[in-house]
C-alpha atoms as a PDB file:
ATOM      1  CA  UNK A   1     -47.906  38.820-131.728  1.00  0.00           C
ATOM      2  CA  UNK A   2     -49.580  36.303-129.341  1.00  0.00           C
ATOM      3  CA  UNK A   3     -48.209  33.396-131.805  1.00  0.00           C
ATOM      4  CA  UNK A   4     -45.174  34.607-131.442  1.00  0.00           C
ATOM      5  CA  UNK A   5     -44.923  34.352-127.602  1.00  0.00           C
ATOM      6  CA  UNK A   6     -46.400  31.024-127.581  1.00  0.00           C
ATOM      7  CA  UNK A   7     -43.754  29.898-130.511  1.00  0.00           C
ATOM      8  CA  UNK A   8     -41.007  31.417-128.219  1.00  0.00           C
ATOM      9  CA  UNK A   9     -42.310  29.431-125.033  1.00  0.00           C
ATOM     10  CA  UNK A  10     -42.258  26.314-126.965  1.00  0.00           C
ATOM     11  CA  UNK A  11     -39.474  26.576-128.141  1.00  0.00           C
ATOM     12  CA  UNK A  12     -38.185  27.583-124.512  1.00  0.00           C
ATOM     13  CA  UNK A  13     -39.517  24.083-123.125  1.00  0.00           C
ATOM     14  CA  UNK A  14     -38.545  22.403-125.920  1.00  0.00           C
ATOM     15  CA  UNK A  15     -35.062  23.427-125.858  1.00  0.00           C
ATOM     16  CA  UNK A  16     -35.144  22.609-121.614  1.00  0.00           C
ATOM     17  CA  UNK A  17     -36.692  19.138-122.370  1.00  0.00           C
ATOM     18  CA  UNK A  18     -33.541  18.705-124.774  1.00  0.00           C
ATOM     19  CA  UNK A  19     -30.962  20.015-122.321  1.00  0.00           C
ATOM     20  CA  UNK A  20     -32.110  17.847-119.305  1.00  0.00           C
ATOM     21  CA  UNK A  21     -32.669  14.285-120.785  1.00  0.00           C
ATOM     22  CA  UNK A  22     -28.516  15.329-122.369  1.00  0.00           C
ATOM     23  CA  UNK A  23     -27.275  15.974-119.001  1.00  0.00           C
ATOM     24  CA  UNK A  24     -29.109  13.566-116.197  1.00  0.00           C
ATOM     25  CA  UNK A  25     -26.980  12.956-113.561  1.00  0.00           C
ATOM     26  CA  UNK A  26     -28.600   9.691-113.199  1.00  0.00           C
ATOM     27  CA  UNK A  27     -25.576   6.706-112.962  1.00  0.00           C
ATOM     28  CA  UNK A  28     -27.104   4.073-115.865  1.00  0.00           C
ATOM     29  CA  UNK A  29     -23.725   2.283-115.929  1.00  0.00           C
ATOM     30  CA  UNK A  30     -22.746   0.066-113.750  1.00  0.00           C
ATOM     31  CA  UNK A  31     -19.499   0.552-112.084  1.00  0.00           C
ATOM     32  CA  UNK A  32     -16.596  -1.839-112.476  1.00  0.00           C
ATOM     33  CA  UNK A  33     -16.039  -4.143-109.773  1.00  0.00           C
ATOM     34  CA  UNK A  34     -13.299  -6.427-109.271  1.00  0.00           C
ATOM     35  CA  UNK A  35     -13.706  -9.985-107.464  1.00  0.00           C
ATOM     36  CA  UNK A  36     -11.118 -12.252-106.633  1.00  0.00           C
ATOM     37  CA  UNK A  37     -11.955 -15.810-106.861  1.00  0.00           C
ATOM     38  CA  UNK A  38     -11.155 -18.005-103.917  1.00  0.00           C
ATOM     39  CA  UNK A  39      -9.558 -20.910-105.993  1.00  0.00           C
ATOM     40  CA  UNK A  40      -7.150 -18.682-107.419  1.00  0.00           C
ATOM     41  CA  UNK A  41      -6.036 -17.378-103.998  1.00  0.00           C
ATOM     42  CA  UNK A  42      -5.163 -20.592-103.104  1.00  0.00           C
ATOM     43  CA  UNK A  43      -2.657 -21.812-105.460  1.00  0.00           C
ATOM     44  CA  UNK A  44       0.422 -21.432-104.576  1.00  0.00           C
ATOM     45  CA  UNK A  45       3.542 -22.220-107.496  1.00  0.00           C
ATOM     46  CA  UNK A  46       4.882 -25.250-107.345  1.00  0.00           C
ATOM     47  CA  UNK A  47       8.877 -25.355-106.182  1.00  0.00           C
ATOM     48  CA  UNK A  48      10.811 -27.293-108.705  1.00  0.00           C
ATOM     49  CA  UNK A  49      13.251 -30.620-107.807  1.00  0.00           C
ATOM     50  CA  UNK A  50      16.960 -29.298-107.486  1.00  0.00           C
ATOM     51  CA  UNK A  51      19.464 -31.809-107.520  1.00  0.00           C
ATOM     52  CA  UNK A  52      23.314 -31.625-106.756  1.00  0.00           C
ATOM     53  CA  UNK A  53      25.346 -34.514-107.815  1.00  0.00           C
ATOM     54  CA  UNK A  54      28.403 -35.305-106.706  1.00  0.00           C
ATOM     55  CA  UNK A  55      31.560 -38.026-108.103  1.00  0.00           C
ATOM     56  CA  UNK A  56      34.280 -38.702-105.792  1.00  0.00           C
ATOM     57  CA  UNK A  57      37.821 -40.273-106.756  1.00  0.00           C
ATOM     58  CA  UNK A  58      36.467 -43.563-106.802  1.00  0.00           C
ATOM     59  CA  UNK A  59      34.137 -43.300-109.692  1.00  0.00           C
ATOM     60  CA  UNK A  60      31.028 -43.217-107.079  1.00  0.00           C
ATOM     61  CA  UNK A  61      28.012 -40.694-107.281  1.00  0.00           C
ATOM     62  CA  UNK A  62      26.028 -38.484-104.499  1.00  0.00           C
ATOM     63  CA  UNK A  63      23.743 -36.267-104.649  1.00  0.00           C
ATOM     64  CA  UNK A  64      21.606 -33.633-102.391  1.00  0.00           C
ATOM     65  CA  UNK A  65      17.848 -33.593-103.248  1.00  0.00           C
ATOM     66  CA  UNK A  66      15.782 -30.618-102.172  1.00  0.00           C
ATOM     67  CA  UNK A  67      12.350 -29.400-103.400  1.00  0.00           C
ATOM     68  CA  UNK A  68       8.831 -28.334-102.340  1.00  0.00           C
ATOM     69  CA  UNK A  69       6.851 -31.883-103.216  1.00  0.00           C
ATOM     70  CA  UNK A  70       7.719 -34.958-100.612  1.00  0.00           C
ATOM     71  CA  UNK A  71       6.687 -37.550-103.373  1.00  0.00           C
ATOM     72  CA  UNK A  72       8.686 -35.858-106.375  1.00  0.00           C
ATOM     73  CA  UNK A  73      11.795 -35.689-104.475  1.00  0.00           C
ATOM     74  CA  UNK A  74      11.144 -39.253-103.496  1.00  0.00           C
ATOM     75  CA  UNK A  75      10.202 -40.434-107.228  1.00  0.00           C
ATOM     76  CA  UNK A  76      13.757 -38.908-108.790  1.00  0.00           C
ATOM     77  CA  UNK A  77      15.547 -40.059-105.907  1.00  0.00           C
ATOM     78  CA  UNK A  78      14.394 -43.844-106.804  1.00  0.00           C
ATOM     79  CA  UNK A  79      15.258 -42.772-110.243  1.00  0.00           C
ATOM     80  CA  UNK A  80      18.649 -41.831-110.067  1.00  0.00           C
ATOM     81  CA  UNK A  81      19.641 -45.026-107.917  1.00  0.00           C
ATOM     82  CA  UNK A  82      17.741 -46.760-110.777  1.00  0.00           C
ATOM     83  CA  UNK A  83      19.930 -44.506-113.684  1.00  0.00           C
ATOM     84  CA  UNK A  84      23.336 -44.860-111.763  1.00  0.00           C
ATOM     85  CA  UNK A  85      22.703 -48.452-110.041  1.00  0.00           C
ATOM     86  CA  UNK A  86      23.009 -47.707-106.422  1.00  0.00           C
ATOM     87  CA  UNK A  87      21.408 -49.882-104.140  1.00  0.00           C
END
C-alpha cells in the first residue's frame, strides 16, 4: 500500500510541475512597439507646377504659373518663353 501512496504523490507533483511550466504568467514576448522615424515626419509631398495658358485674338500667348517649388516654376516659365518665343 505504501508504494501506492508514494506512486500517487508523484504522480501528484508530477502532474503540478506539468501544469505550472504550461501556464506561467511570465511575459517572454516582447510587445510590439511602434516608432516613427524623424526623417519620415519631415517630408512633406511635393506640390506639382500648374500652368494656365492663355491665346488672345492676336495669335499671342499668356499664361499663370503657380506651384509649391520657386525654382520649378521659374525653370518652365524660361521654358515656355523658350517653346513659344517670347522675349
Amino acid at each position: 500500500m505504501s508504494t501506492r501512496k508514494l506512486l500517487r504523490v508523484f504522480l501528484i507533483i508530477f502532474l503540478f510541475i506539468t501544469v505550472q511550466s504550461c501556464t506561467g504568467t511570465e511575459d517572454k514576448e516582447e510587445k510590439a512597439t511602434f516608432k516613427q522615424l524623424p526623417e519620415l515626419q519631415e517630408i512633406e509631398p511635393e506640390k506639382p507646377v500648374k500652368i494656365k495658358l492663355k491665346r488672345n485674338n492676336d495669335g499671342e500667348y499668356s499664361w499663370d504659373i503657380s506651384g509649391g517649388d520657386a525654382e520649378e516654376v521659374i525653370k518652365i516659365d524660361k521654358r515656355l518663353r523658350e517653346d513659344l518665343k517670347i522675349k
